[in-house]
N, C-alpha and C. Protein backbone atom coordinates (compact mmCIF):
# COMPACT_ATOMS: atom_id res chain seq x y z
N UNK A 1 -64.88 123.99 -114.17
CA UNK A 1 -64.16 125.04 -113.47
C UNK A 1 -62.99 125.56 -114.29
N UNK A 2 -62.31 124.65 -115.20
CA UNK A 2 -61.37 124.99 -115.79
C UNK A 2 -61.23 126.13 -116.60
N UNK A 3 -62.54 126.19 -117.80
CA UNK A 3 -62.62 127.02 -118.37
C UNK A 3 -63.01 128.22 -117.84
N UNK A 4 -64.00 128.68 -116.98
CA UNK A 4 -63.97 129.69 -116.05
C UNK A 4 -63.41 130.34 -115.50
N UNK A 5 -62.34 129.49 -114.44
CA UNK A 5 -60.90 130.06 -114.13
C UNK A 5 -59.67 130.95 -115.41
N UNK A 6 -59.58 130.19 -116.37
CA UNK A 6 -58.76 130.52 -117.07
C UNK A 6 -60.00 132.09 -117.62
N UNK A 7 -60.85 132.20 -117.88
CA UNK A 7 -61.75 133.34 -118.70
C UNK A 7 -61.90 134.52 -117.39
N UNK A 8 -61.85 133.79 -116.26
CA UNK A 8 -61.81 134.97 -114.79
C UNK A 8 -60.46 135.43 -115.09
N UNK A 9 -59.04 134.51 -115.06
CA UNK A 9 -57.92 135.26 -115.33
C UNK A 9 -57.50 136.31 -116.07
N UNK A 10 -58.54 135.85 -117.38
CA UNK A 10 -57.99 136.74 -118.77
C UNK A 10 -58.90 138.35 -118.31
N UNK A 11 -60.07 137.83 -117.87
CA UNK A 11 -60.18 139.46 -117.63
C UNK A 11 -59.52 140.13 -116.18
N UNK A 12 -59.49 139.13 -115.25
CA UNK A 12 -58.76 140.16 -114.88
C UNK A 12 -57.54 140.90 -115.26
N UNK A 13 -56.67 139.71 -115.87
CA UNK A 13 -55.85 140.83 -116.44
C UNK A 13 -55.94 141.85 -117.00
N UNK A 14 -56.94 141.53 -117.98
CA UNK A 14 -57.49 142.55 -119.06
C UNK A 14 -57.72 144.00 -117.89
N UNK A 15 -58.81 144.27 -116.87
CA UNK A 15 -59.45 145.08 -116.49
C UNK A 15 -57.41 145.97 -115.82
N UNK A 16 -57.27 144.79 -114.91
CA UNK A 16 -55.55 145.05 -114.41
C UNK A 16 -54.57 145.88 -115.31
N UNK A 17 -54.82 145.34 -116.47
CA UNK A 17 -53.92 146.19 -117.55
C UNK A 17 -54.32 147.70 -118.00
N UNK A 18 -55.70 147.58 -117.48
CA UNK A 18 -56.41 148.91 -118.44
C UNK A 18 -56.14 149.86 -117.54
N UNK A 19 -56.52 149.40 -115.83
CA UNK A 19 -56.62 150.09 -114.70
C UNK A 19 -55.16 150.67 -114.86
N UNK A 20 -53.97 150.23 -114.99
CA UNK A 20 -52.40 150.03 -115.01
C UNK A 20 -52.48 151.76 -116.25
N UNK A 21 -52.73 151.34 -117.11
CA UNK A 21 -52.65 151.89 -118.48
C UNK A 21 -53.24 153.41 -118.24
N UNK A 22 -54.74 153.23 -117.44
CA UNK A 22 -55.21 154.93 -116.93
C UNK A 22 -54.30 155.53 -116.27
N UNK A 23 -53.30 154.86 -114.78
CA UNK A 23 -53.09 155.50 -113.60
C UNK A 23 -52.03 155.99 -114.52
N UNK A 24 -50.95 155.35 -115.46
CA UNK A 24 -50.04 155.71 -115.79
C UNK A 24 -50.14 156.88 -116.80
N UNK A 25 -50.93 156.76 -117.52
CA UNK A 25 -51.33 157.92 -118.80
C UNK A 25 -51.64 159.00 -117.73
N UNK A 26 -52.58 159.29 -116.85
CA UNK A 26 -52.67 160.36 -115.68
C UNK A 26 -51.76 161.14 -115.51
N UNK A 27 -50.65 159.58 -114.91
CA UNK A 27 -49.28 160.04 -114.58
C UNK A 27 -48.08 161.29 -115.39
N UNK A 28 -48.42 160.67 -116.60
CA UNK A 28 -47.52 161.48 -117.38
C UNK A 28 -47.94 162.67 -118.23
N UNK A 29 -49.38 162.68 -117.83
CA UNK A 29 -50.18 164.34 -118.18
C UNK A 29 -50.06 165.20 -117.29
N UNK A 30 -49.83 164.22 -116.30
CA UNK A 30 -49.74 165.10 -114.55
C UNK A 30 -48.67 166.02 -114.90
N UNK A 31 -47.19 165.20 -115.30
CA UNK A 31 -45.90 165.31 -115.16
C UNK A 31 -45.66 166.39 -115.98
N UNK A 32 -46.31 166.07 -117.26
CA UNK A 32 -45.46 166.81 -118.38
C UNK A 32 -44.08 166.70 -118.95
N UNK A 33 -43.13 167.40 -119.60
CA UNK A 33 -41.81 167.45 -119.72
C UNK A 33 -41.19 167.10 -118.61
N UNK A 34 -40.53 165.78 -118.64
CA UNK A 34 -39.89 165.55 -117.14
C UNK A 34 -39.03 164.97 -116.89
N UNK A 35 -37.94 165.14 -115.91
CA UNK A 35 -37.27 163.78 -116.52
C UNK A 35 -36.81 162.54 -116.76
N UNK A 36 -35.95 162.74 -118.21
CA UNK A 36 -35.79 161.66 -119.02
C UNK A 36 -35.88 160.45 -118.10
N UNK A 37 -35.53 159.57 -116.73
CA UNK A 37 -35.24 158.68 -116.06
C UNK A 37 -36.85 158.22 -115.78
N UNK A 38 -38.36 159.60 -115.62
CA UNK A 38 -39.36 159.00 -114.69
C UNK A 38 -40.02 158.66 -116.54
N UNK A 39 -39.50 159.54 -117.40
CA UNK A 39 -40.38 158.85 -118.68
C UNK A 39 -40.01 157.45 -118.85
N UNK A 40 -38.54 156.89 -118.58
CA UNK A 40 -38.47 155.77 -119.09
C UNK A 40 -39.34 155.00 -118.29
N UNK A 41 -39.78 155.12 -116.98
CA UNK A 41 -39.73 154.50 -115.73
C UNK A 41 -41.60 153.93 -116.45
N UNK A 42 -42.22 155.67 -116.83
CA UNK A 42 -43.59 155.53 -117.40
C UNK A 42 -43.52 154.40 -118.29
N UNK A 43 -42.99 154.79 -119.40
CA UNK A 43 -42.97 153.65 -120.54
C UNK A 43 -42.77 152.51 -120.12
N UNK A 44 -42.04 152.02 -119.32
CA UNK A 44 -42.18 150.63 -118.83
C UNK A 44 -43.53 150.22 -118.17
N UNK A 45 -44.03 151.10 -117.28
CA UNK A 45 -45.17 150.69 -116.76
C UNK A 45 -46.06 150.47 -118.24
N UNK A 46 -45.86 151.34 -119.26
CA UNK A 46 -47.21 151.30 -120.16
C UNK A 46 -47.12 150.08 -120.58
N UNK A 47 -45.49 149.73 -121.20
CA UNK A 47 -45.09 148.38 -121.24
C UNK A 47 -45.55 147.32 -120.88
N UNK A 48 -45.66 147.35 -119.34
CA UNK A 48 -45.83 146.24 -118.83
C UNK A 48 -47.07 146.09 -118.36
N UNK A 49 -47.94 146.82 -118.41
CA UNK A 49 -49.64 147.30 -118.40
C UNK A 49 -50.35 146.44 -119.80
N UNK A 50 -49.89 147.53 -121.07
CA UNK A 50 -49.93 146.73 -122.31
C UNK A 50 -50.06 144.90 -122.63
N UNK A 51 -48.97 144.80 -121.75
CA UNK A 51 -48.66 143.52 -121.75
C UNK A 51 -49.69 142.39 -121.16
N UNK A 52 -49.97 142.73 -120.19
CA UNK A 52 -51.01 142.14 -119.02
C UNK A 52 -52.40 142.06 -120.17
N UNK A 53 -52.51 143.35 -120.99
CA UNK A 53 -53.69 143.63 -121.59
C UNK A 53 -53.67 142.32 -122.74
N UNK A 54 -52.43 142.35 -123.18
CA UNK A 54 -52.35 140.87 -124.59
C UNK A 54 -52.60 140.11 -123.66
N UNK A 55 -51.70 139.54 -122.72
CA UNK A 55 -52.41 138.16 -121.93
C UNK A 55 -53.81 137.58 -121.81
N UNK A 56 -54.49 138.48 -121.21
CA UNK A 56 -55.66 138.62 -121.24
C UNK A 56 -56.37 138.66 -122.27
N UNK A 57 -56.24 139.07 -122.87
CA UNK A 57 -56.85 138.72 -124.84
C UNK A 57 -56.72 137.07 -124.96
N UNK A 58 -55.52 136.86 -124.97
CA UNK A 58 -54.98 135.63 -125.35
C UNK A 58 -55.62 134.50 -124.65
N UNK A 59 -55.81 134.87 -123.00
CA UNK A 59 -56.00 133.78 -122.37
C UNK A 59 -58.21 133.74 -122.84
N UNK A 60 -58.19 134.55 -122.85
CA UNK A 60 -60.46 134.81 -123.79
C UNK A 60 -60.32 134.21 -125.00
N UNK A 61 -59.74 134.45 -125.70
CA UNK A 61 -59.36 133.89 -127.02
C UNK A 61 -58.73 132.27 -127.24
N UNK A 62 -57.96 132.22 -126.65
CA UNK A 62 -56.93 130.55 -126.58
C UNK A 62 -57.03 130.18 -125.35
N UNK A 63 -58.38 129.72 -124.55
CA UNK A 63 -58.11 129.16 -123.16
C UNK A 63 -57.16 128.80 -122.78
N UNK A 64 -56.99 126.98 -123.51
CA UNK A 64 -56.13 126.27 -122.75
C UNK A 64 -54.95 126.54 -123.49
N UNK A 65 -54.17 127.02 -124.42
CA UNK A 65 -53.11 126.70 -125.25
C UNK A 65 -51.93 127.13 -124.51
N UNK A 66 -50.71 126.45 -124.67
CA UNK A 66 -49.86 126.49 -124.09
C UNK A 66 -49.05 127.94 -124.13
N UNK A 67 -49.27 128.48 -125.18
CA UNK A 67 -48.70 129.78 -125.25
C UNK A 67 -49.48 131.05 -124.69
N UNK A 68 -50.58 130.82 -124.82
CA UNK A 68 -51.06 131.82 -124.00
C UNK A 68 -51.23 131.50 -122.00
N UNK A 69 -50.95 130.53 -121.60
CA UNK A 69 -50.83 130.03 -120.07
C UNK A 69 -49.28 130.62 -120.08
N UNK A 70 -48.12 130.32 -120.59
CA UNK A 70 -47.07 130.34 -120.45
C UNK A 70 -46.72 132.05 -120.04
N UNK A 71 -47.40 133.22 -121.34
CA UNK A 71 -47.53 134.59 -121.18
C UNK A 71 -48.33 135.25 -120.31
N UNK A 72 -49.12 134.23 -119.84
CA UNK A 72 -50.12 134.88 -118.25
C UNK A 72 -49.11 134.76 -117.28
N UNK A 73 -48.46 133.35 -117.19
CA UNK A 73 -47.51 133.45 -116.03
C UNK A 73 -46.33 133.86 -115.96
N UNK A 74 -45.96 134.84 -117.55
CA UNK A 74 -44.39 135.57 -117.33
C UNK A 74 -44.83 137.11 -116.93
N UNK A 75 -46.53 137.09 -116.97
CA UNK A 75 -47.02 138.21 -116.57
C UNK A 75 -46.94 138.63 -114.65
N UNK A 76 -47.62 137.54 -114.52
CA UNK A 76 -47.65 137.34 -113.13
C UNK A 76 -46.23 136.76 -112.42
N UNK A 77 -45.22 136.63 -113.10
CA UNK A 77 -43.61 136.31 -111.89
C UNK A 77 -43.72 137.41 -111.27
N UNK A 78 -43.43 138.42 -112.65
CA UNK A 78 -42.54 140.12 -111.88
C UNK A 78 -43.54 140.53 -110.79
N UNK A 79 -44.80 140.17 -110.65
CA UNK A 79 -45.58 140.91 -109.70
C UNK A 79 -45.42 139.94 -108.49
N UNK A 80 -44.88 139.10 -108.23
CA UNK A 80 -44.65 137.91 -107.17
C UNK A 80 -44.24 138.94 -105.73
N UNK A 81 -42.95 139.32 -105.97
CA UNK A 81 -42.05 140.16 -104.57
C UNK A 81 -42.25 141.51 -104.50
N UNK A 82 -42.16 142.36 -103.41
CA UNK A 82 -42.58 143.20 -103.47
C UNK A 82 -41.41 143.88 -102.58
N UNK A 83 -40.69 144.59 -102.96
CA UNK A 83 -39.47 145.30 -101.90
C UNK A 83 -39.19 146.78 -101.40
N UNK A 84 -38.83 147.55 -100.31
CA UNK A 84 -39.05 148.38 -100.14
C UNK A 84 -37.84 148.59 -99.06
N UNK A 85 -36.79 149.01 -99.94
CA UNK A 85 -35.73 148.50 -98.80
C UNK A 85 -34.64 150.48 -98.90
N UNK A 86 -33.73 150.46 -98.11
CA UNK A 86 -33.52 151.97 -97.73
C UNK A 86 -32.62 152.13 -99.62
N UNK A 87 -32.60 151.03 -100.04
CA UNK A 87 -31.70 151.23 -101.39
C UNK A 87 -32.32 151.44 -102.96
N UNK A 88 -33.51 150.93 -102.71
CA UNK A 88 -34.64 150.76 -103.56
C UNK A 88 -35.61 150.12 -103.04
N UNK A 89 -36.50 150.41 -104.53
CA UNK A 89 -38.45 150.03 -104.12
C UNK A 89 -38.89 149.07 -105.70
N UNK A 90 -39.30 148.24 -105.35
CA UNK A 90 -40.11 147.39 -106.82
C UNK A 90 -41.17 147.02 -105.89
N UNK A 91 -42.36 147.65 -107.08
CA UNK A 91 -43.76 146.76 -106.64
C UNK A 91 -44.50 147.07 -108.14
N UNK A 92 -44.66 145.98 -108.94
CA UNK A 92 -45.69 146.35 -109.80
C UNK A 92 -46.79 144.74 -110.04
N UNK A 93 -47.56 145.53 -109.82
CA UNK A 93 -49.24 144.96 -109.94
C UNK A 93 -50.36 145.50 -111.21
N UNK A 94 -50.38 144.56 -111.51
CA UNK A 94 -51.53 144.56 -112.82
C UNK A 94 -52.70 144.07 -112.42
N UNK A 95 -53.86 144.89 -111.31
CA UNK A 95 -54.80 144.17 -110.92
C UNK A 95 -55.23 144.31 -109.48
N UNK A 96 -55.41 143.29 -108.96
CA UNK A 96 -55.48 143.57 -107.26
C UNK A 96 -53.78 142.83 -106.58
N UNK A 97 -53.52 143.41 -105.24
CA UNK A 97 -52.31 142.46 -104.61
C UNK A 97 -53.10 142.51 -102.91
N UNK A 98 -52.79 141.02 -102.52
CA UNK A 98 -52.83 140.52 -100.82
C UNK A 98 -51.22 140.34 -100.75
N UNK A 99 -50.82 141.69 -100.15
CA UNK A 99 -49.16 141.38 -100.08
C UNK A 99 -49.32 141.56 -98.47
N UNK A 100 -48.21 140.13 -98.20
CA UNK A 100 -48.18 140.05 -96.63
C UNK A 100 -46.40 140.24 -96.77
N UNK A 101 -46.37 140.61 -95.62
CA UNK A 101 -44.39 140.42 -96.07
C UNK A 101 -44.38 140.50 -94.29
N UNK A 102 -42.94 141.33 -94.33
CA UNK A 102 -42.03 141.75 -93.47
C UNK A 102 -41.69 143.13 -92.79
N UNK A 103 -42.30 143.95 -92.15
CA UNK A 103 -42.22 145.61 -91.96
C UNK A 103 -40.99 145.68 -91.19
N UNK A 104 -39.64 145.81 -91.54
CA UNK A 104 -38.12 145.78 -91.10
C UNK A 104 -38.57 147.06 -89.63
N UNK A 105 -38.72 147.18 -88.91
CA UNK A 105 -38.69 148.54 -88.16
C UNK A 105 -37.75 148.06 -87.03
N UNK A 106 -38.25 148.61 -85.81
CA UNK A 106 -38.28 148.19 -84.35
C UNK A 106 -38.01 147.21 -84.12
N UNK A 107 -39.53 146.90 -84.23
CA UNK A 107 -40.23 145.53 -83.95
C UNK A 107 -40.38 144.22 -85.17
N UNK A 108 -39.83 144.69 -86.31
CA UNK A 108 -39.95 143.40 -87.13
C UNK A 108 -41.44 143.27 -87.20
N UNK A 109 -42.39 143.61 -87.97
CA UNK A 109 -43.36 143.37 -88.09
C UNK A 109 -44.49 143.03 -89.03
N UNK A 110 -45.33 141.95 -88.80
CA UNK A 110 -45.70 141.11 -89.99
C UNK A 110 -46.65 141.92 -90.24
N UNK A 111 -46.97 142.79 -91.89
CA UNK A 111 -47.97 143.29 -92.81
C UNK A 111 -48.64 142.73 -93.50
N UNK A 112 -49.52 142.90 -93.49
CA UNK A 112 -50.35 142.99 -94.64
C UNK A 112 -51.30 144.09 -95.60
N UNK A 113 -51.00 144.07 -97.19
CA UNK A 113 -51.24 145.38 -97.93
C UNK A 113 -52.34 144.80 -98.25
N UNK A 114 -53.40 146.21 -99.12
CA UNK A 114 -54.01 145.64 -99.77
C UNK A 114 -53.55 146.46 -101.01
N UNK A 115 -53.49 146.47 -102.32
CA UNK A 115 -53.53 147.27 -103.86
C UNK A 115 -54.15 147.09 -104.68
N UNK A 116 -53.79 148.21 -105.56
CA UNK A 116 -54.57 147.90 -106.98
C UNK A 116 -53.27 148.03 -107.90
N UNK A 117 -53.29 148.41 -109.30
CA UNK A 117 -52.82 148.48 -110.30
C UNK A 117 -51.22 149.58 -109.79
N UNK A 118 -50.28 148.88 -110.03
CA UNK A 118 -49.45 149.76 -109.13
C UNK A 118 -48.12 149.42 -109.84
N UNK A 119 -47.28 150.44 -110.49
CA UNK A 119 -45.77 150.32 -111.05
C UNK A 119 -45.08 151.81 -110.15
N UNK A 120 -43.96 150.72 -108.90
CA UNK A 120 -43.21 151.87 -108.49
C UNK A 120 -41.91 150.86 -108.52
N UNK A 121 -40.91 151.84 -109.30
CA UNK A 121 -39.46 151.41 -109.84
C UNK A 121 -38.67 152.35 -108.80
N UNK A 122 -37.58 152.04 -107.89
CA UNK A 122 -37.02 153.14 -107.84
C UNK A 122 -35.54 152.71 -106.96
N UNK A 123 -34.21 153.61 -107.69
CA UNK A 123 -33.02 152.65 -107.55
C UNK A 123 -32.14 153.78 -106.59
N UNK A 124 -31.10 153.79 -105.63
CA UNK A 124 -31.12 154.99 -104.89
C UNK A 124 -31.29 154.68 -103.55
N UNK A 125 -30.92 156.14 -102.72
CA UNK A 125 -31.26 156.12 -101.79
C UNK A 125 -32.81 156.54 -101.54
N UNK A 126 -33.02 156.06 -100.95
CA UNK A 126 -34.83 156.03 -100.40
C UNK A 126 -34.63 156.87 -99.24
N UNK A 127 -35.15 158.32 -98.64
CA UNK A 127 -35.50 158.71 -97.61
C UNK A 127 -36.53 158.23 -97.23
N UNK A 128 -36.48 158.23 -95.61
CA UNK A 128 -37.29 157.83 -94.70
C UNK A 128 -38.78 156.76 -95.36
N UNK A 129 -37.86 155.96 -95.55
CA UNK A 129 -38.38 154.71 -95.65
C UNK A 129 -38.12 153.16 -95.14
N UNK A 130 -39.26 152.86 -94.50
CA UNK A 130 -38.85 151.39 -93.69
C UNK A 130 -39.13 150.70 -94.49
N UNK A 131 -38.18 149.94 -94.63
CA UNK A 131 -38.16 148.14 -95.07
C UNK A 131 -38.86 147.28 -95.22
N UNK A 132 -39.48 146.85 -95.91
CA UNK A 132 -40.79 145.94 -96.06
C UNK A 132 -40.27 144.82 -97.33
N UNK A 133 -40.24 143.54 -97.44
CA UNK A 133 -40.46 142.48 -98.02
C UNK A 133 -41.36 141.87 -97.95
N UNK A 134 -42.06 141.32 -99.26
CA UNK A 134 -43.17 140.95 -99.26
C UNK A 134 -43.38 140.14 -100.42
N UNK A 135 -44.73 139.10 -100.20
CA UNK A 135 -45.04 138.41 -101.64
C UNK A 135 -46.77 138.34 -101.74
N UNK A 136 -46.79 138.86 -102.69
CA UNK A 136 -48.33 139.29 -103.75
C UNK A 136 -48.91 137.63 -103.62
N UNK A 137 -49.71 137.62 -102.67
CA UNK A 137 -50.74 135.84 -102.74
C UNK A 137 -51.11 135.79 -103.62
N UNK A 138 -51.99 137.24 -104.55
CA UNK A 138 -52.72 136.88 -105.54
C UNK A 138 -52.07 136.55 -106.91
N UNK A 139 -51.20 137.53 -107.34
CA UNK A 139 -50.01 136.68 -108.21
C UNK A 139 -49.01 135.71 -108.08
N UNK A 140 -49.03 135.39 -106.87
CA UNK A 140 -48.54 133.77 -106.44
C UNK A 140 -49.66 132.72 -106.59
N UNK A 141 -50.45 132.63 -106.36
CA UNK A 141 -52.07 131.87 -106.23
C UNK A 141 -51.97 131.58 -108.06
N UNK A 142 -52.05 132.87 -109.04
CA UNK A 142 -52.33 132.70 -110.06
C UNK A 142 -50.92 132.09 -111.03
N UNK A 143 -49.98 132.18 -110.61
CA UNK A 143 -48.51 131.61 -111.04
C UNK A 143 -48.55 130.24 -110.76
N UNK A 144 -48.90 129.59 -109.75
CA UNK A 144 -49.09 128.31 -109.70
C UNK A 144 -50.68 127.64 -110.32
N UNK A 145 -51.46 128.39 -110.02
CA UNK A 145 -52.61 127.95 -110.83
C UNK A 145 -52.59 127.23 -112.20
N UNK A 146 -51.94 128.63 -113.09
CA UNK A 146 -51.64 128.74 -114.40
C UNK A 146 -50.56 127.31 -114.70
N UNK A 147 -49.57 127.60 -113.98
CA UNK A 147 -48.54 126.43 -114.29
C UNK A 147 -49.10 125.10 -114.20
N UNK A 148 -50.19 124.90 -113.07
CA UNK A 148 -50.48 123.41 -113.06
C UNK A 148 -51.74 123.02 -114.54
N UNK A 149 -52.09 124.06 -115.02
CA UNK A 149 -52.79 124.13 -116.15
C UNK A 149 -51.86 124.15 -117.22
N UNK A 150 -50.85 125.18 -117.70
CA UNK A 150 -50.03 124.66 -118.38
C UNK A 150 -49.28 123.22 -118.67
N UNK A 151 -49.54 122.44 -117.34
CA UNK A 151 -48.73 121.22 -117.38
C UNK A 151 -49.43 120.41 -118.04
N UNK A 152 -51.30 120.51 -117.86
CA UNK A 152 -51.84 119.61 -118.66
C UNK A 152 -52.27 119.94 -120.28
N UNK A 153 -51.68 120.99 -120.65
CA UNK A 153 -52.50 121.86 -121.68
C UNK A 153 -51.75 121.10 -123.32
N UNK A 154 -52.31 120.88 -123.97
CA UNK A 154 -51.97 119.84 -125.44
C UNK A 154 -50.33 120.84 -125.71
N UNK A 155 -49.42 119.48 -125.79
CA UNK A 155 -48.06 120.52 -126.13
C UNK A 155 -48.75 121.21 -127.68
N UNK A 156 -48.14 122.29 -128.40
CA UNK A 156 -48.07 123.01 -129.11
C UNK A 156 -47.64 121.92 -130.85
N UNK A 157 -48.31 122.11 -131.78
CA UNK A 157 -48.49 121.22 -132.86
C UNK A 157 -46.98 122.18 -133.46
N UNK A 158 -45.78 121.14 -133.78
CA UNK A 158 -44.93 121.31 -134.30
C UNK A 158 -44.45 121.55 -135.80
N UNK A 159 -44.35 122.58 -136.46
CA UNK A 159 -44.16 122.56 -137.69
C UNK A 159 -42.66 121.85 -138.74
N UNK A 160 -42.75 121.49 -138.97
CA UNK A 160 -40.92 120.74 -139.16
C UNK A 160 -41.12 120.88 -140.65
N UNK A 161 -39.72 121.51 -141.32
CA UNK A 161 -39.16 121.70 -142.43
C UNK A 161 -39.29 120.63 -143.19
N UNK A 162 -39.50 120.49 -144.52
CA UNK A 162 -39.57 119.09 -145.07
C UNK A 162 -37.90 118.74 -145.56
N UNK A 163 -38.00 117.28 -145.19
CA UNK A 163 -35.90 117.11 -145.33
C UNK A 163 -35.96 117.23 -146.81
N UNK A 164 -34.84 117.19 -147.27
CA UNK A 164 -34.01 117.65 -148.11
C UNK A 164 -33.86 116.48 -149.17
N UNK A 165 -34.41 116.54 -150.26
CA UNK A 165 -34.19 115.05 -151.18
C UNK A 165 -32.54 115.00 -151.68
């Protein structure tokens, strides 16, 4: 199962990163000249799309090695919480998300999302927007997965300087 799991991860990331990498390239053909604040906002997503895409290489390529488990799961933190509050919004997903949270309204009410490949940054006042906190199962599921695999994975072969005669 081990090796499987870890080769299911790497592509999904892989497919997560690519999916990430289309919506955003779309994005900024859509846009055109625009501004400077939503390009940076793009480039980060490509950033962090890109990124998901090495993981995924890494984890097909170097199953078990400690460095590539370690970069799957600095992939999968940022996608952990998901916020949507009247001051700002973070949700980015490389992939699929089961986000259950908190719908702040009325009634306080328990959600559940479903997504795909998704980078929304945004700092400010938020019009007419309710409140939602939330945490991504599937990048929680895979953050602990990874880590309990990292824990058993051969530490990393140390190179050491030769001392000094």
């Amino acid at each position: 199962m081990g090796n499987r799991f870890i080769q299911a991860c790497g592509i999904y990331q892989l497919i997560g990163g690519f999916l990430g990498l289309v919506v955003s390239i779309v994005g900024i053909v859509q846009l055109g000249p625009s501004d400077p604040l939503v390009v940076l906002i793009l480039i980060m997503a490509l950033l962090a799309y890109s990124f998901s895409i090495l993981c995924g290489i890494l984890l097909l390529k170097s199953k078990h090695s400690a460095r590539s488990l370690l970069m799957s799961i600095l992939n999968q933190l940022p996608q952990v919480l998901v916020i949507y509050s009247s001051a700002s919004i973070y949700k980015f997903v490389a992939g699929i998300a089961i986000i259950v949270g908190i719908r702040f309204n009325l009634t306080h009410t328990l959600s559940i999302k479903f997504t795909a490949s998704t980078f929304l940054v945004h700092w400010g006042e938020v019009l007419n927007q309710e409140e939602f906190y939330g945490v991504n199962f599937v990048a929680l599921f895979l953050v602990v997965a990874l880590t309990q695999r990292l824990m058993r994975a051969p530490a990393p072969a140390r190179i050491t300087p030769p001392l000094p005669r």
